[in-house]
Protein backbone atom coordinates (compact mmCIF):
# COMPACT_ATOMS: atom_id res chain seq x y z
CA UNK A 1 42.40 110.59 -159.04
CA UNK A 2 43.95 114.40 -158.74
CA UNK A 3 43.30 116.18 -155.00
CA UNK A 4 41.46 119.02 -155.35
CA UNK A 5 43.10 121.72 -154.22
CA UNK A 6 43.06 123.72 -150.94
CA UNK A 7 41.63 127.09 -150.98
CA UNK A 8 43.36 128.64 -148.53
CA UNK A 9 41.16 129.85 -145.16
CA UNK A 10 40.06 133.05 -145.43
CA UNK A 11 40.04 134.96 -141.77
CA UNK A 12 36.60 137.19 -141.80
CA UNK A 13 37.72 141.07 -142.13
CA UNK A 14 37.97 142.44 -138.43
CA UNK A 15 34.93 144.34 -137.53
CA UNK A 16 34.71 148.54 -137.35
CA UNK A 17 33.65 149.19 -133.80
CA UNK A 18 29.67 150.02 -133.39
CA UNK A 19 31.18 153.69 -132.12
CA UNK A 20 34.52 154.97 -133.10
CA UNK A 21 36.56 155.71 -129.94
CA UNK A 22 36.01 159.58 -128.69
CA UNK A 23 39.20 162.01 -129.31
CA UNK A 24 38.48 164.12 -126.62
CA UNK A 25 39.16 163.62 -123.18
CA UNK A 26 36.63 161.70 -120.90
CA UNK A 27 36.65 165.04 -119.16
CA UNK A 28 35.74 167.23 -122.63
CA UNK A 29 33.19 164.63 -123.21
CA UNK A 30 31.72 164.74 -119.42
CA UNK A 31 30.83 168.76 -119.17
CA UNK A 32 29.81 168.47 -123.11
CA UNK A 33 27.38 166.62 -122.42
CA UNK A 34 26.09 167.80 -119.02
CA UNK A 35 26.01 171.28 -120.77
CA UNK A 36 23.70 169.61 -123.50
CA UNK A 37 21.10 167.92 -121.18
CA UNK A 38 21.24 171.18 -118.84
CA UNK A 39 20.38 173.39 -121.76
CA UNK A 40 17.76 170.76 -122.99
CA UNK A 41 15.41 170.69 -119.83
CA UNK A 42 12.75 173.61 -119.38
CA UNK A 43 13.91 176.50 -117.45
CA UNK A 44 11.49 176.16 -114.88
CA UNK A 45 10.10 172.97 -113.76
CA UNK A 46 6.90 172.06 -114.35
CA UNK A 47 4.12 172.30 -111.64
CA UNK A 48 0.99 170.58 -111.48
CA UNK A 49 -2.04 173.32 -112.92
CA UNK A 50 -4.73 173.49 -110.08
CA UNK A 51 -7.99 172.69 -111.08
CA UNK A 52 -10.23 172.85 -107.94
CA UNK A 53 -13.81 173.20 -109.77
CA UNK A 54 -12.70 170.15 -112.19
CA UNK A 55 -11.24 168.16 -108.91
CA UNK A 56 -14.83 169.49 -107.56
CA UNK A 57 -16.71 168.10 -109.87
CA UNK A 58 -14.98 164.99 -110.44
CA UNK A 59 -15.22 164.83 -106.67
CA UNK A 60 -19.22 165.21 -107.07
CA UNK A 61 -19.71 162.64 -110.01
CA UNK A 62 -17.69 159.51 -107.75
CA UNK A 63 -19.66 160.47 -104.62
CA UNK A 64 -23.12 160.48 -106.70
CA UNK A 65 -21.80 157.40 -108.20
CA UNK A 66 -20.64 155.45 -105.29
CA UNK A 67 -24.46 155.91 -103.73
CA UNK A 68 -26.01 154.83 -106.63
CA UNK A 69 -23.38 151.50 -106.55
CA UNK A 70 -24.16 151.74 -102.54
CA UNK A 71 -28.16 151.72 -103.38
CA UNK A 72 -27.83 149.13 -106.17
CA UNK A 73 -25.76 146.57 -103.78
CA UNK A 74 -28.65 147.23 -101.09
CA UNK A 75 -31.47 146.51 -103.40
CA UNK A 76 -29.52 143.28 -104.65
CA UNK A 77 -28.87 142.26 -100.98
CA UNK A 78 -32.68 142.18 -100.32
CA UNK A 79 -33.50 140.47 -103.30
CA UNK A 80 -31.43 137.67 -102.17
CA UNK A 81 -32.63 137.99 -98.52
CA UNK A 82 -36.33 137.31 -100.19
CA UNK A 83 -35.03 134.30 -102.48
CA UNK A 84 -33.44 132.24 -99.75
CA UNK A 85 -36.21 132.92 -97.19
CA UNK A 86 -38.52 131.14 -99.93
C-alpha cells in the first residue's frame, strides 16, 4: 500500500483591513471632520413653532373628555352601589 501524499498546509491569505489606515495626521483628520459636521447642521437651531389656538383646542377636547370619562365612572359607580344593595 503507497501513502498518499501530503498536500502541504495552506496558511489562509492575510486579511485587507475593514478601513485602510488614514494618511493624514490624526490632527488633519480631527478639524476635517469637525468642519464637515459644523457645515452639515442648520444655521440656526430649530425652535419649537407656537401653536396656542391648536394647544387651545387640544386643551378643550381632553378637558371635555376627561368629564365625560369623570361622568361615565360616576354613573358606573352607582350602578354598582344599586347591585350590591340588592
Amino acid at each position: 500500500m503507497t501513502k498518499a501524499k501530503k498536500k502541504p498546509a495552506r496558511r489562509p491569505a492575510p486579511k485587507a483591513p475593514q478601513f485602510p489606515a488614514p494618511s493624514l495626521a490624526p490632527q488633519i483628520l480631527e478639524q476635517a471632520a469637525q468642519g464637515w459636521l459644523q457645515s452639515s447642521r442648520p444655521s440656526t437651531p430649530a425652535q419649537r413653532p407656537s401653536h396656542p389656538v391648536s394647544d387651545h383646542r387640544l386643551a378643550e377636547a381632553l378637558t371635555e373628555t376627561l368629564q365625560q370619562l369623570r361622568g361615565e365612572i360616576t354613573e358606573l359607580r352607582s350602578r354598582l352601589d344599586r347591585l350590591e344593595n340588592r
